[in-house]
N, C-alpha and C. Protein backbone atom coordinates (compact mmCIF):
# COMPACT_ATOMS: atom_id res chain seq x y z
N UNK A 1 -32.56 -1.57 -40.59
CA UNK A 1 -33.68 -2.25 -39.96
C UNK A 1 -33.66 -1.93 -38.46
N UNK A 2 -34.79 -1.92 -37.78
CA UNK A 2 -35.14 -1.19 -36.48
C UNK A 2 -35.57 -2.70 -35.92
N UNK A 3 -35.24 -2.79 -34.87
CA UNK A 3 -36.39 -4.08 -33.59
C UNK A 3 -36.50 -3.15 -32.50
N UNK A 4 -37.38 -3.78 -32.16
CA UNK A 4 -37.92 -2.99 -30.52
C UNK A 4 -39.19 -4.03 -29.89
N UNK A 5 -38.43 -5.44 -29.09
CA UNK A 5 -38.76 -6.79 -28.68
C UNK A 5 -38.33 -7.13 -27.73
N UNK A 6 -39.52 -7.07 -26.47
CA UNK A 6 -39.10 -7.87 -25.36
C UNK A 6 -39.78 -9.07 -24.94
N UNK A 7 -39.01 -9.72 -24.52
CA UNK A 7 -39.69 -11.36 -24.24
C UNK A 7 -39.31 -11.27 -22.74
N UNK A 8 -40.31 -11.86 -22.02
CA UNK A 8 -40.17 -12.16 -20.27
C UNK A 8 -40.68 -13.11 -19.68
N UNK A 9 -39.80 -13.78 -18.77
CA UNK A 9 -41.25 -14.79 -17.92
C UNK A 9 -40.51 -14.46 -16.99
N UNK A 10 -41.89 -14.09 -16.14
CA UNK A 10 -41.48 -14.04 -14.89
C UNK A 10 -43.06 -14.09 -13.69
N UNK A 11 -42.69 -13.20 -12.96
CA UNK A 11 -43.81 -13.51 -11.72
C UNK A 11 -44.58 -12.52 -11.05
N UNK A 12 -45.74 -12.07 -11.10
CA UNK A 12 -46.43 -10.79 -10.94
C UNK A 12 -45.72 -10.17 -9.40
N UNK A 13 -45.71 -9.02 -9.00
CA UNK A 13 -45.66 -8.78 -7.81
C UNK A 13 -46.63 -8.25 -7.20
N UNK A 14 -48.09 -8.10 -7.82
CA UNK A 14 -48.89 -7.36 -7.59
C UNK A 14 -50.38 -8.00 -7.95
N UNK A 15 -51.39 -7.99 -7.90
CA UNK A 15 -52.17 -8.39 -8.71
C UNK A 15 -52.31 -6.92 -9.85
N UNK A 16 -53.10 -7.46 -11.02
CA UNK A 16 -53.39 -6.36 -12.58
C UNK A 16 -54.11 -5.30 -11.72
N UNK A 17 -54.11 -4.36 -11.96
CA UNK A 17 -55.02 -2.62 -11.77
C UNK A 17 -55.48 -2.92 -13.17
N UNK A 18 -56.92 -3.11 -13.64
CA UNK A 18 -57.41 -2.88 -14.40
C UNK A 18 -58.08 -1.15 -14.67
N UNK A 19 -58.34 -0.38 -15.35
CA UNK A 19 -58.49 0.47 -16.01
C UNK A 19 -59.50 0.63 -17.05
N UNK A 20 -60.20 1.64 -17.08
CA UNK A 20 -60.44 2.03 -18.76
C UNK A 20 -61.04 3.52 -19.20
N UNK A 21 -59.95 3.18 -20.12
CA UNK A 21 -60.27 4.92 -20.74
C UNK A 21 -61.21 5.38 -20.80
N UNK A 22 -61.50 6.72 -21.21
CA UNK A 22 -62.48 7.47 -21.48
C UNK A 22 -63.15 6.85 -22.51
N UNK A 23 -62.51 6.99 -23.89
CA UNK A 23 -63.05 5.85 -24.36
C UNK A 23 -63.81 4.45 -24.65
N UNK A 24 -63.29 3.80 -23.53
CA UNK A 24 -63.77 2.41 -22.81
C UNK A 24 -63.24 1.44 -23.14
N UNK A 25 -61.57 2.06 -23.56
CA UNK A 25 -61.11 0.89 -23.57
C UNK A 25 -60.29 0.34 -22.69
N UNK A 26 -60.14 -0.85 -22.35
CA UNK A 26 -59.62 -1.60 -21.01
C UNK A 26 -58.30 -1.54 -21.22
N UNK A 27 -57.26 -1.24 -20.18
CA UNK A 27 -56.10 -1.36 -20.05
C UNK A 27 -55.49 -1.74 -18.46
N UNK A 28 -54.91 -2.90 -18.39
CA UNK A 28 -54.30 -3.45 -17.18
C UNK A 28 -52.52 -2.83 -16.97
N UNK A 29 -52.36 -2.95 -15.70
CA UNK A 29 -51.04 -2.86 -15.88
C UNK A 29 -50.47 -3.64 -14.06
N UNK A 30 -49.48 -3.99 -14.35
CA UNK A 30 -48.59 -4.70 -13.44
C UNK A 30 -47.65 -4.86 -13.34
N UNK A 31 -46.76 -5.05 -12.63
CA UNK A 31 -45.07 -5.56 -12.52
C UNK A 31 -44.81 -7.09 -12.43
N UNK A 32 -43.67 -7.37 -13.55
CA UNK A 32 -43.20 -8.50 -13.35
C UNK A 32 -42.20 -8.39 -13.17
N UNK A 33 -41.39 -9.62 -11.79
CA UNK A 33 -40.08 -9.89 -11.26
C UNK A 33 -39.33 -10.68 -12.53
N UNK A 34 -38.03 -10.61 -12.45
CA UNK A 34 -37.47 -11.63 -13.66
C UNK A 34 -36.30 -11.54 -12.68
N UNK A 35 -35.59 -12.93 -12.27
CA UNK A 35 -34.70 -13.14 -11.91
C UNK A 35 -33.31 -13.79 -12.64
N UNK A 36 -32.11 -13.11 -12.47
CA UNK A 36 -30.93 -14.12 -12.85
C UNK A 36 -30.16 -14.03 -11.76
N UNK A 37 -29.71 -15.54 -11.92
CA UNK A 37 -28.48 -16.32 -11.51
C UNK A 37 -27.26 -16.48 -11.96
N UNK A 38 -25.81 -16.44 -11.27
CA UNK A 38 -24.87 -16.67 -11.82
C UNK A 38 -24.09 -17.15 -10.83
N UNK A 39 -22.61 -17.18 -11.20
CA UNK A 39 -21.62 -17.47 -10.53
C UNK A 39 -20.62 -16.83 -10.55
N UNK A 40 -20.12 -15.89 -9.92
CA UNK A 40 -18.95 -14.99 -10.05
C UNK A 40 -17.61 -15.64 -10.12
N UNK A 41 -16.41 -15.10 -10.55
CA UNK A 41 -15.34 -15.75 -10.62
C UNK A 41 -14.95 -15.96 -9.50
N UNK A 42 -15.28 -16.00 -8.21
CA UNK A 42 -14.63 -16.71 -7.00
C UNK A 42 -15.64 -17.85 -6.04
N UNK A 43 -16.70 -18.26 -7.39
CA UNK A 43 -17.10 -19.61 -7.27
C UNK A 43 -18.71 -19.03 -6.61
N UNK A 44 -19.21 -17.56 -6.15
CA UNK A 44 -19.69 -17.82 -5.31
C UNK A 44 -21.39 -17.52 -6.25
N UNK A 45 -22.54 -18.02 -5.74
CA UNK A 45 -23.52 -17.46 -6.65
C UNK A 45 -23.99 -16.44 -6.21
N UNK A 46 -24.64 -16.00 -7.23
CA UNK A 46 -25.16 -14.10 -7.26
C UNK A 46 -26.50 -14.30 -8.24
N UNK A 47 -26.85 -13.42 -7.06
CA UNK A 47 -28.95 -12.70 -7.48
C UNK A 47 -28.84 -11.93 -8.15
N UNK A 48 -29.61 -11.94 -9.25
CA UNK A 48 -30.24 -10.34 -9.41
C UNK A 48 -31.69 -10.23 -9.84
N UNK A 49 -32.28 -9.36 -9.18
CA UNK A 49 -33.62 -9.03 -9.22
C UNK A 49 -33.85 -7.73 -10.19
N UNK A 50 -34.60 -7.95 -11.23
CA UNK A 50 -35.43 -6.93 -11.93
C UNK A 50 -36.96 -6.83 -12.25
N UNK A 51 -37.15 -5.66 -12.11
CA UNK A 51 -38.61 -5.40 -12.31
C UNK A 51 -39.18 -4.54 -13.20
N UNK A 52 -40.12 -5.19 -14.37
CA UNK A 52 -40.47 -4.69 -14.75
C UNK A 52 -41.67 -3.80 -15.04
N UNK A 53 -42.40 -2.85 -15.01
CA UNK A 53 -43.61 -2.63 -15.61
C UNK A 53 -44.33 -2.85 -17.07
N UNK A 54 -45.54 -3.52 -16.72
CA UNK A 54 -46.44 -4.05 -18.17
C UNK A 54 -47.29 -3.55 -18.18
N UNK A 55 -47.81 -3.42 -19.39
CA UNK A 55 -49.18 -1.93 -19.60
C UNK A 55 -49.85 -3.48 -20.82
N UNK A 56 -51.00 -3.75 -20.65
CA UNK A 56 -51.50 -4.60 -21.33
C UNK A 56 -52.89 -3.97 -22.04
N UNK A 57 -53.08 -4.17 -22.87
CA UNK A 57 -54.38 -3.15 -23.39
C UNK A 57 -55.63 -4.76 -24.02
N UNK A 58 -56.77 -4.00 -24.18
CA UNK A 58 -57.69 -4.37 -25.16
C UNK A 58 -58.06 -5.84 -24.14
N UNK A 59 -58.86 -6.76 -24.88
CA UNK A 59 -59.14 -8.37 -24.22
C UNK A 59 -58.40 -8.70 -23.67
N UNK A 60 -56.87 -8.69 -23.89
CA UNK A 60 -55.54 -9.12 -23.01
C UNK A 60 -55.75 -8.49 -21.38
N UNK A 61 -56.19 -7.50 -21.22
CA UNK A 61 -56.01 -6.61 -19.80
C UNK A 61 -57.18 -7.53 -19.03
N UNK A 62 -58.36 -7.39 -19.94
CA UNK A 62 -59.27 -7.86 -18.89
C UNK A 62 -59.03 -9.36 -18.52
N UNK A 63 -58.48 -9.84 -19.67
CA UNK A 63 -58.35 -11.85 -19.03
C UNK A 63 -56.46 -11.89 -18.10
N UNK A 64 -55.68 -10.63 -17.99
CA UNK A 64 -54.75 -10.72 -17.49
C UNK A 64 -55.40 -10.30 -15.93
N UNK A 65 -56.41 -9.22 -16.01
CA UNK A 65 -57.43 -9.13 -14.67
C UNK A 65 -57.97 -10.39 -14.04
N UNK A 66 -58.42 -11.33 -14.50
CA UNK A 66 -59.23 -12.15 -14.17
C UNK A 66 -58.80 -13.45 -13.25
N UNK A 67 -57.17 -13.89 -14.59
CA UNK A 67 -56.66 -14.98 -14.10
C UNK A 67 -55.55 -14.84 -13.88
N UNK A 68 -54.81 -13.88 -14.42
CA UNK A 68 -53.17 -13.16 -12.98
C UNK A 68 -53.72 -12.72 -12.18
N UNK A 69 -52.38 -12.90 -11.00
CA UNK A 69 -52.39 -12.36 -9.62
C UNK A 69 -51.30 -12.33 -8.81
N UNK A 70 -51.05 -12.10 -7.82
CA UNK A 70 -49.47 -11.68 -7.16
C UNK A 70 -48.86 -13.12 -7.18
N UNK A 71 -47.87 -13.54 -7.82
CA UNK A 71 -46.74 -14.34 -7.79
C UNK A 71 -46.71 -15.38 -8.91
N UNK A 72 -48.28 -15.17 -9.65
CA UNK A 72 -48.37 -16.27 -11.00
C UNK A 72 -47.45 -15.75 -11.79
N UNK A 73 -47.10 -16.80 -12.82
CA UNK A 73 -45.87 -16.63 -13.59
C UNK A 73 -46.53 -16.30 -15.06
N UNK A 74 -46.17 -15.33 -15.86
CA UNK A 74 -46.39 -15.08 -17.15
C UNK A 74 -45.64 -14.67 -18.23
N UNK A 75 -45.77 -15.16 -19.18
CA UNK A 75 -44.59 -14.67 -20.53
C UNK A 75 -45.50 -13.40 -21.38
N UNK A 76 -44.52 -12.55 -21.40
CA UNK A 76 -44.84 -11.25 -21.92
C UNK A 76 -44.04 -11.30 -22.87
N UNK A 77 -44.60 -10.74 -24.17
CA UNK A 77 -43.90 -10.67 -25.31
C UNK A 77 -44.42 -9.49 -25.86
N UNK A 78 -43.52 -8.44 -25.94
CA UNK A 78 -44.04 -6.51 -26.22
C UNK A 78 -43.00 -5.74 -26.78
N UNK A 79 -43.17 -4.52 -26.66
CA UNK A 79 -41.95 -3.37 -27.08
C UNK A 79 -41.73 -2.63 -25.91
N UNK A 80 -40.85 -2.13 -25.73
CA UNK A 80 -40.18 -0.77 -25.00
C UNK A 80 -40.64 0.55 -25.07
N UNK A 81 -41.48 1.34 -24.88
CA UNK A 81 -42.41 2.42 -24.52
C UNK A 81 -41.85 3.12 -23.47
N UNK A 82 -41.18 4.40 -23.73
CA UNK A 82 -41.01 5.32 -22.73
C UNK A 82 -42.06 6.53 -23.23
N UNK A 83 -42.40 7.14 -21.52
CA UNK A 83 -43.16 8.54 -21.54
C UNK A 83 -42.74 9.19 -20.72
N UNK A 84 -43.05 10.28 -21.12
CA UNK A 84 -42.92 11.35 -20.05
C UNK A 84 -43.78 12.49 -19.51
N UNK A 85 -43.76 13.30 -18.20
CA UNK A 85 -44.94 14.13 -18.10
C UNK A 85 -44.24 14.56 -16.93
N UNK A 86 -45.14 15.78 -16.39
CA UNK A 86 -44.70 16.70 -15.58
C UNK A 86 -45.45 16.38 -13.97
N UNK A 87 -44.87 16.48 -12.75
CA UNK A 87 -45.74 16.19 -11.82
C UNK A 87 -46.25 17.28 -11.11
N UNK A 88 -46.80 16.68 -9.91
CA UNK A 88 -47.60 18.25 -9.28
C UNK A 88 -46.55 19.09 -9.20
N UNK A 89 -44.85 19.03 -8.89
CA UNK A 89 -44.52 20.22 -8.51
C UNK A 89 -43.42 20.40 -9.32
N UNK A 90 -44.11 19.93 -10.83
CA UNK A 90 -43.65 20.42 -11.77
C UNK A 90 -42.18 19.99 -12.59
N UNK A 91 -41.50 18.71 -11.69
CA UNK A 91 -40.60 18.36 -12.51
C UNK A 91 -40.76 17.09 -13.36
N UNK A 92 -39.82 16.72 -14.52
CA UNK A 92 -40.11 16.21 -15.45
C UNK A 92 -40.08 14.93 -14.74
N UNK A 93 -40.60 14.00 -14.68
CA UNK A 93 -40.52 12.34 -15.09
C UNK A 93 -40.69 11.26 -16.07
N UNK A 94 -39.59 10.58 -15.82
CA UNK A 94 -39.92 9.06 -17.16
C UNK A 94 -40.25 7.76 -16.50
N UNK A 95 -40.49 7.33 -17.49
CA UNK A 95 -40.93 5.96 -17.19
C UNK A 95 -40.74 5.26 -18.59
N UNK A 96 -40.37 4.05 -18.20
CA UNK A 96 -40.09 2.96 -19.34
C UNK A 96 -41.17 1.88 -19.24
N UNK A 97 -41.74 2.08 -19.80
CA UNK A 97 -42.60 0.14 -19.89
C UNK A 97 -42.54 -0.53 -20.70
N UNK A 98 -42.92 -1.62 -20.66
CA UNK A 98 -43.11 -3.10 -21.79
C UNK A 98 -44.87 -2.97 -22.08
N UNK A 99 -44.92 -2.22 -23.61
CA UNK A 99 -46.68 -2.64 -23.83
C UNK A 99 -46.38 -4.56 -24.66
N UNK A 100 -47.50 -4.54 -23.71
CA UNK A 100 -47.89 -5.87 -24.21
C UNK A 100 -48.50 -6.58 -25.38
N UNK A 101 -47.45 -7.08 -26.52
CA UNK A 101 -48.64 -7.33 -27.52
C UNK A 101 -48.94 -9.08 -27.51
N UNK A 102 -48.03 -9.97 -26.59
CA UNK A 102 -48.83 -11.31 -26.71
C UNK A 102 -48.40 -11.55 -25.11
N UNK A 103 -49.32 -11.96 -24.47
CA UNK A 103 -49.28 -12.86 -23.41
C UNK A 103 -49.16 -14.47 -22.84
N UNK A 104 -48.86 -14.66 -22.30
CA UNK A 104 -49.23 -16.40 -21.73
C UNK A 104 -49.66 -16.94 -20.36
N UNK A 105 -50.22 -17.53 -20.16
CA UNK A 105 -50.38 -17.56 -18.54
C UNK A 105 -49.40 -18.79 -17.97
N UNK A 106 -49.14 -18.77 -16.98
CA UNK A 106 -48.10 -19.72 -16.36
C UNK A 106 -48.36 -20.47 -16.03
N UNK A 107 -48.09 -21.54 -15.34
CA UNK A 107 -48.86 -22.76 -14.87
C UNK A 107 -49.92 -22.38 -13.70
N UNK A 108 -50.80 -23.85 -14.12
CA UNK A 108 -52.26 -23.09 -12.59
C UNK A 108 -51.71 -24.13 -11.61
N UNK A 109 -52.06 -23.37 -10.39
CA UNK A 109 -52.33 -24.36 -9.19
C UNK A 109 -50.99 -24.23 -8.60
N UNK A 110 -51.04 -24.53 -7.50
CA UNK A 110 -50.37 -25.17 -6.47
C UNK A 110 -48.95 -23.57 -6.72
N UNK A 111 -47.51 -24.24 -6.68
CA UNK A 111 -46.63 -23.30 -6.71
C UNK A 111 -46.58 -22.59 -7.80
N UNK A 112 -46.72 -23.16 -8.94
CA UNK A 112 -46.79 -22.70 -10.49
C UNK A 112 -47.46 -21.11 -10.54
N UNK A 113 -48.36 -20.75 -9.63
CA UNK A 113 -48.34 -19.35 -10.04
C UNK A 113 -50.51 -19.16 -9.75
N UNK A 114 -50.87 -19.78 -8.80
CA UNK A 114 -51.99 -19.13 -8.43
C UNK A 114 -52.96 -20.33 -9.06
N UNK A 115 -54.27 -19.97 -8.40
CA UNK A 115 -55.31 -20.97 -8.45
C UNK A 115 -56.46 -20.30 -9.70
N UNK A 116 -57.06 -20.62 -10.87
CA UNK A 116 -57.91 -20.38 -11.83
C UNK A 116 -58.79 -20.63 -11.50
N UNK A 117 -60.36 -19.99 -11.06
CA UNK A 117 -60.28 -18.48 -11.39
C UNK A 117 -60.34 -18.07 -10.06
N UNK A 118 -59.87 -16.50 -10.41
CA UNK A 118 -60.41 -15.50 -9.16
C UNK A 118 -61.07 -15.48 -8.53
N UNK A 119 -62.22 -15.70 -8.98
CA UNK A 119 -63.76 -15.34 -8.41
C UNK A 119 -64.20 -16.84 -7.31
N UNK A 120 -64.58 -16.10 -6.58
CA UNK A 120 -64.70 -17.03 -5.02
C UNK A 120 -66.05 -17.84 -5.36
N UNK A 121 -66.93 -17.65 -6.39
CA UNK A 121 -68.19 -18.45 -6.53
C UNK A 121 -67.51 -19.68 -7.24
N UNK A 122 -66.99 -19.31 -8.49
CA UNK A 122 -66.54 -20.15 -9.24
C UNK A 122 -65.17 -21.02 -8.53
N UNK A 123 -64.39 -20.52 -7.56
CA UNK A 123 -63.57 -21.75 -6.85
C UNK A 123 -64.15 -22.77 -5.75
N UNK A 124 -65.23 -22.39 -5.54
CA UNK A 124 -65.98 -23.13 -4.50
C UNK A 124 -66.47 -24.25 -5.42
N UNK A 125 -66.97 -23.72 -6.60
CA UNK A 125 -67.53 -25.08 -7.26
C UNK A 125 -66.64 -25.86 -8.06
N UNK A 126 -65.26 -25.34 -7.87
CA UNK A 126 -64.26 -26.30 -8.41
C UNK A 126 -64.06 -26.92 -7.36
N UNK A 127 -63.85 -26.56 -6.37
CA UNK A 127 -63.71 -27.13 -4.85
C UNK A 127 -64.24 -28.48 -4.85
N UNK A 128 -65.68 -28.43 -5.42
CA UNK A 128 -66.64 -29.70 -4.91
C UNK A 128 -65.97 -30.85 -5.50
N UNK A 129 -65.59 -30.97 -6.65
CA UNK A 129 -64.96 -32.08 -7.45
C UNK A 129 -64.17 -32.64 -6.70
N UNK A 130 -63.08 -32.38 -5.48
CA UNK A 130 -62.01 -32.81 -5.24
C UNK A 130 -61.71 -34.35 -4.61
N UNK A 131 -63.04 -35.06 -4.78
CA UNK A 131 -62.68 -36.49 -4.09
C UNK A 131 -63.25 -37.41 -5.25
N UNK A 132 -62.66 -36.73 -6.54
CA UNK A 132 -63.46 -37.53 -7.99
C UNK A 132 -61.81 -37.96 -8.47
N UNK A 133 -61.45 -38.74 -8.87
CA UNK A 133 -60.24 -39.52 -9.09
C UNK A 133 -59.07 -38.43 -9.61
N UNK A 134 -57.93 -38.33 -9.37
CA UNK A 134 -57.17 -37.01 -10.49
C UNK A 134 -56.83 -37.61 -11.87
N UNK A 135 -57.29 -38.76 -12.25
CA UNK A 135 -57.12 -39.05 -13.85
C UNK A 135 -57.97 -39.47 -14.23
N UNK A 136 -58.51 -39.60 -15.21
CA UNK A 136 -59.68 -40.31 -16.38
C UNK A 136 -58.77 -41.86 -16.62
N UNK A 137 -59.77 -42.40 -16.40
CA UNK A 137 -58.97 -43.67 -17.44
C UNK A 137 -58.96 -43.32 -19.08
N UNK A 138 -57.74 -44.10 -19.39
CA UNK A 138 -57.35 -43.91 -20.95
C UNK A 138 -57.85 -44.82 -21.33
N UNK A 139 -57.60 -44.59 -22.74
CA UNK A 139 -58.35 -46.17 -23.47
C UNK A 139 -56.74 -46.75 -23.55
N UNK A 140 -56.00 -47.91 -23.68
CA UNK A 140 -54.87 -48.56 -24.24
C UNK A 140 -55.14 -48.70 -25.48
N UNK A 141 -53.90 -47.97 -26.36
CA UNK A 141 -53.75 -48.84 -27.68
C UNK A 141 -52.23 -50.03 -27.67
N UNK A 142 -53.09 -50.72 -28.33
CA UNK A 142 -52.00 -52.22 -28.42
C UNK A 142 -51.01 -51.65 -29.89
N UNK A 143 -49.84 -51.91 -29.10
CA UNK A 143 -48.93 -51.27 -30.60
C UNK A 143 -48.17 -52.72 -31.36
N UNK A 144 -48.23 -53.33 -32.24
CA UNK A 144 -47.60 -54.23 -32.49
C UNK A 144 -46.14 -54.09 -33.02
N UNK A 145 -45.33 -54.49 -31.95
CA UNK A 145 -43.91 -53.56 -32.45
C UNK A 145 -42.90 -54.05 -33.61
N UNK A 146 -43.43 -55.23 -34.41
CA UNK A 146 -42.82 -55.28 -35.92
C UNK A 146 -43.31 -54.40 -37.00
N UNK A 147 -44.73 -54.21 -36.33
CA UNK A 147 -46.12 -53.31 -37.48
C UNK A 147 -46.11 -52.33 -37.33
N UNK A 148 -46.18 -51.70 -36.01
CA UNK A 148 -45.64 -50.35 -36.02
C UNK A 148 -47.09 -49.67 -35.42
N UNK A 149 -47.33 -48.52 -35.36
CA UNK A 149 -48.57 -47.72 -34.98
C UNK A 149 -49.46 -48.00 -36.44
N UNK A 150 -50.60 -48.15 -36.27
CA UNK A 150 -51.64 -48.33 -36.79
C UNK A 150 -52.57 -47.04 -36.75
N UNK A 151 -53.01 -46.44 -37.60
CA UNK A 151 -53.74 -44.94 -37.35
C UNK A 151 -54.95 -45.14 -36.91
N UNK A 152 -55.72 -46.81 -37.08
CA UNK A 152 -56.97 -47.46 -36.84
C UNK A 152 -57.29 -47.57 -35.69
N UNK A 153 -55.59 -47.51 -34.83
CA UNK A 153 -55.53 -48.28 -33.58
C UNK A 153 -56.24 -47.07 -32.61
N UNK A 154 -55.50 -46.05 -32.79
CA UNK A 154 -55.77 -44.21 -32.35
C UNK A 154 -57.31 -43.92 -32.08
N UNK A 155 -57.65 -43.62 -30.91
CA UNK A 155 -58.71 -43.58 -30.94
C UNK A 155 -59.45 -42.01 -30.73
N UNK A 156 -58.69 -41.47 -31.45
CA UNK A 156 -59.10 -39.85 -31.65
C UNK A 156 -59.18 -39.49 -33.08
């Protein structure tokens, strides 16, 4: 049996380069940071920084265009893809990437990894809302705690 599975969360360094083939089909690509932490045996802690490249294809590229951007956090879940090709002066190069076959977006707002959406029309009119309460009132359900939850009580 063969695997070839990578899982990542981490944090754009770039915003997406969207793309599209001749064809017309859309393909994004970007780098994500993934950091570890440790502790070496003389107590002290230690960085390490890796980076990867992501090649995202099809609906995924264009909504990874839209609502990633440099430092939002995303889980990539893909395979290992190496290529190779010749450059202008003719010597060989590789490259390894992660194609993307499921994505996630990271948290919105504030540090979590960028503000939803991109587009400067559509944040202005999120903008306007901002002196409307930050919660909805809930409805209360009364739980009677010998009786237990009631499914009647639920108001969904």
């Amino acid at each position: 049996m063969n695997l070839n599975k990578v899982l990542l969360i981490g944090r754009l360094t770039a915003d997406p380069q969207l793309r599209t083939t001749t064809g017309g089909q859309p393909v994004a690509s970007f780098s994500i940071a993934t950091n570890r932490v440790w502790t070496d045996r003389q107590g002290a802690k230690q960085q390490d920084v890796q980076f990867h490249n992501i090649v995202v294809w099809g609906r995924q590229a264009e909504i990874a265009n839209q609502f990633l951007k440099k430092g939002s956090m995303a889980y990539i879940e893909g395979r290992l893809q190496t290529r190779n090709w010749q450059d202008k002066q003719g010597q060989n190069r590789w490259t390894t990437e992660v194609i993307c076959e499921r994505m996630q977006l990271g948290p919105r707002g504030g540090e979590g990894g960028g503000t939803f959406p991109r587009d400067e029309n559509q944040q202005q009119d999120n903008n306007a809302g901002k002196d409307a309460p930050a919660e909805e009132d809930l409805p209360e359900i009364n739980i009677d705690e010998e009786r237990g939850v009631n499914p009647k009580d639920i108001p969904f």
